[in-house]
Protein backbone atom coordinates (compact mmCIF):
# COMPACT_ATOMS: atom_id res chain seq x y z
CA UNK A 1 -28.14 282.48 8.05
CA UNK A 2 -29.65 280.44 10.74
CA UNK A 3 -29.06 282.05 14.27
CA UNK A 4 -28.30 278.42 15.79
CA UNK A 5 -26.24 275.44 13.96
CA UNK A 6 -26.15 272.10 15.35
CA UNK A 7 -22.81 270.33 14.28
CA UNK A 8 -23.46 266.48 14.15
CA UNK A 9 -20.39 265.22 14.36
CA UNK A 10 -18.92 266.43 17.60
CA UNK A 11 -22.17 267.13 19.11
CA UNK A 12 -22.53 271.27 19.93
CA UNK A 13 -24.77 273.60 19.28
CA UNK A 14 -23.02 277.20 17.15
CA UNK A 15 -24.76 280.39 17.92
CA UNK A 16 -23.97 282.93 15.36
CA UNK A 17 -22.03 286.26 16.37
CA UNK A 18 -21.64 288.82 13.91
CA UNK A 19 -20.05 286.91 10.78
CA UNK A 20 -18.89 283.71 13.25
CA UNK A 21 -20.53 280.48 14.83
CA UNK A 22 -19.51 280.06 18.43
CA UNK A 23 -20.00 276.98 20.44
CA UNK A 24 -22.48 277.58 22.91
CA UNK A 25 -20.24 275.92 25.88
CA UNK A 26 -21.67 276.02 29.54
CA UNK A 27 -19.48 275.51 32.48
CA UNK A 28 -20.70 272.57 34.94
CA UNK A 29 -22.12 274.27 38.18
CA UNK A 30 -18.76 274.61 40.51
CA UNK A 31 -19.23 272.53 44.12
CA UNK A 32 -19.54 275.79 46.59
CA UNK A 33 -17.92 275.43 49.76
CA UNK A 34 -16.22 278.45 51.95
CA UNK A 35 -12.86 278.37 50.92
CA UNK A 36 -11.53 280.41 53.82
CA UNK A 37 -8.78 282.89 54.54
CA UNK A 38 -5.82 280.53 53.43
CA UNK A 39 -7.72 279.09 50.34
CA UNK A 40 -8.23 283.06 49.77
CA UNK A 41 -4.63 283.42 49.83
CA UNK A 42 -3.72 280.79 47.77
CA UNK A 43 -5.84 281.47 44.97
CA UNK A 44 -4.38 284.95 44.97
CA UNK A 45 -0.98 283.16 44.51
CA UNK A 46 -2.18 280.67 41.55
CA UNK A 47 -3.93 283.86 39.92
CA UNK A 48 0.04 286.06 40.02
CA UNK A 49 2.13 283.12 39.76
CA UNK A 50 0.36 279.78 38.08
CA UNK A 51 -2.24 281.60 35.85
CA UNK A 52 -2.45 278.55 33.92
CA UNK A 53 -2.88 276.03 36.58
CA UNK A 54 -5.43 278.61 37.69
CA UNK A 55 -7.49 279.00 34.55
CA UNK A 56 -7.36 275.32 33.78
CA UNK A 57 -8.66 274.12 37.75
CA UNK A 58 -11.43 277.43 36.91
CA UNK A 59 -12.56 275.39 33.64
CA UNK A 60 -12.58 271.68 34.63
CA UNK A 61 -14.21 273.46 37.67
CA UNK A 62 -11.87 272.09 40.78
CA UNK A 63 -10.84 274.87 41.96
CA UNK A 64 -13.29 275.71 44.58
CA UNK A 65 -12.79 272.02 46.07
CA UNK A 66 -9.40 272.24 45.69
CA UNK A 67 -9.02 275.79 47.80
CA UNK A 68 -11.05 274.50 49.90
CA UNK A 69 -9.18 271.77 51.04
CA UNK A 70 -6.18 273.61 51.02
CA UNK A 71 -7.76 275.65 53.73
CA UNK A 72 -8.55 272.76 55.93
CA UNK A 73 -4.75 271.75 55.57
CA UNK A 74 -3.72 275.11 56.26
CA UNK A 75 -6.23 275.40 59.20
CA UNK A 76 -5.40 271.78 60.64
CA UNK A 77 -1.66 272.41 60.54
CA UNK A 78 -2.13 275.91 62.54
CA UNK A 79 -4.40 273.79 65.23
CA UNK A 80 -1.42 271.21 65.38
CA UNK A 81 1.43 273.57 65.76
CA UNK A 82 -0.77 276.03 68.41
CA UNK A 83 -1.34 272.81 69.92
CA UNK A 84 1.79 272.32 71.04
C-alpha cells in the first residue's frame, strides 16, 4: 500500500495510518495579535461554557481576532466608565 493517496475528486492528499487513509488537513496560519487579560478571560468562558463555538472559531481560525477585539471592547469600555 502506497504511504500517500491523492483522491481526485475532492482534491486531498490521504496519508496512511496503520490500516486507515487520513486526510492530510493543515490549519491556515491564525492572525497573532495579544489578546489581553479580558480576551484571556473570555476564551476561558467559551472553552467551559460554548466548547463548540470555541472549537469551531479554533478551526475556521477566528478566534484569535475575535478575542482580540473583545479585549479592545472590554478595555475601551473600562477607559469610558473610569473616565467618568
Amino acid at each position: 500500500m502506497d504511504k500517500y493517496i491523492f483522491d481526485e475528486i475532492n482534491g486531498l492528499w490521504y496519508e496512511l495510518q496503520g490500516d486507515y487513509y487520513i486526510p492530510c488537513l493543515i490549519l491556515s496560519e491564525e492572525e497573532t495579535q495579544p489578546i489581553g487579560l479580558w480576551g484571556q478571560h473570555h476564551k476561558q468562558y467559551l472553552k467551559e461554557y460554548r466548547h463548540i463555538v470555541y472549537t469551531t472559531m479554533l478551526i475556521e481560525g477566528t478566534l484569535n481576532r475575535y478575542l482580540a477585539d473583545i479585549n479592545q471592547q472590554a478595555e475601551w469600555n473600562c477607559q469610558e466608565k473610569c473616565s467618568r
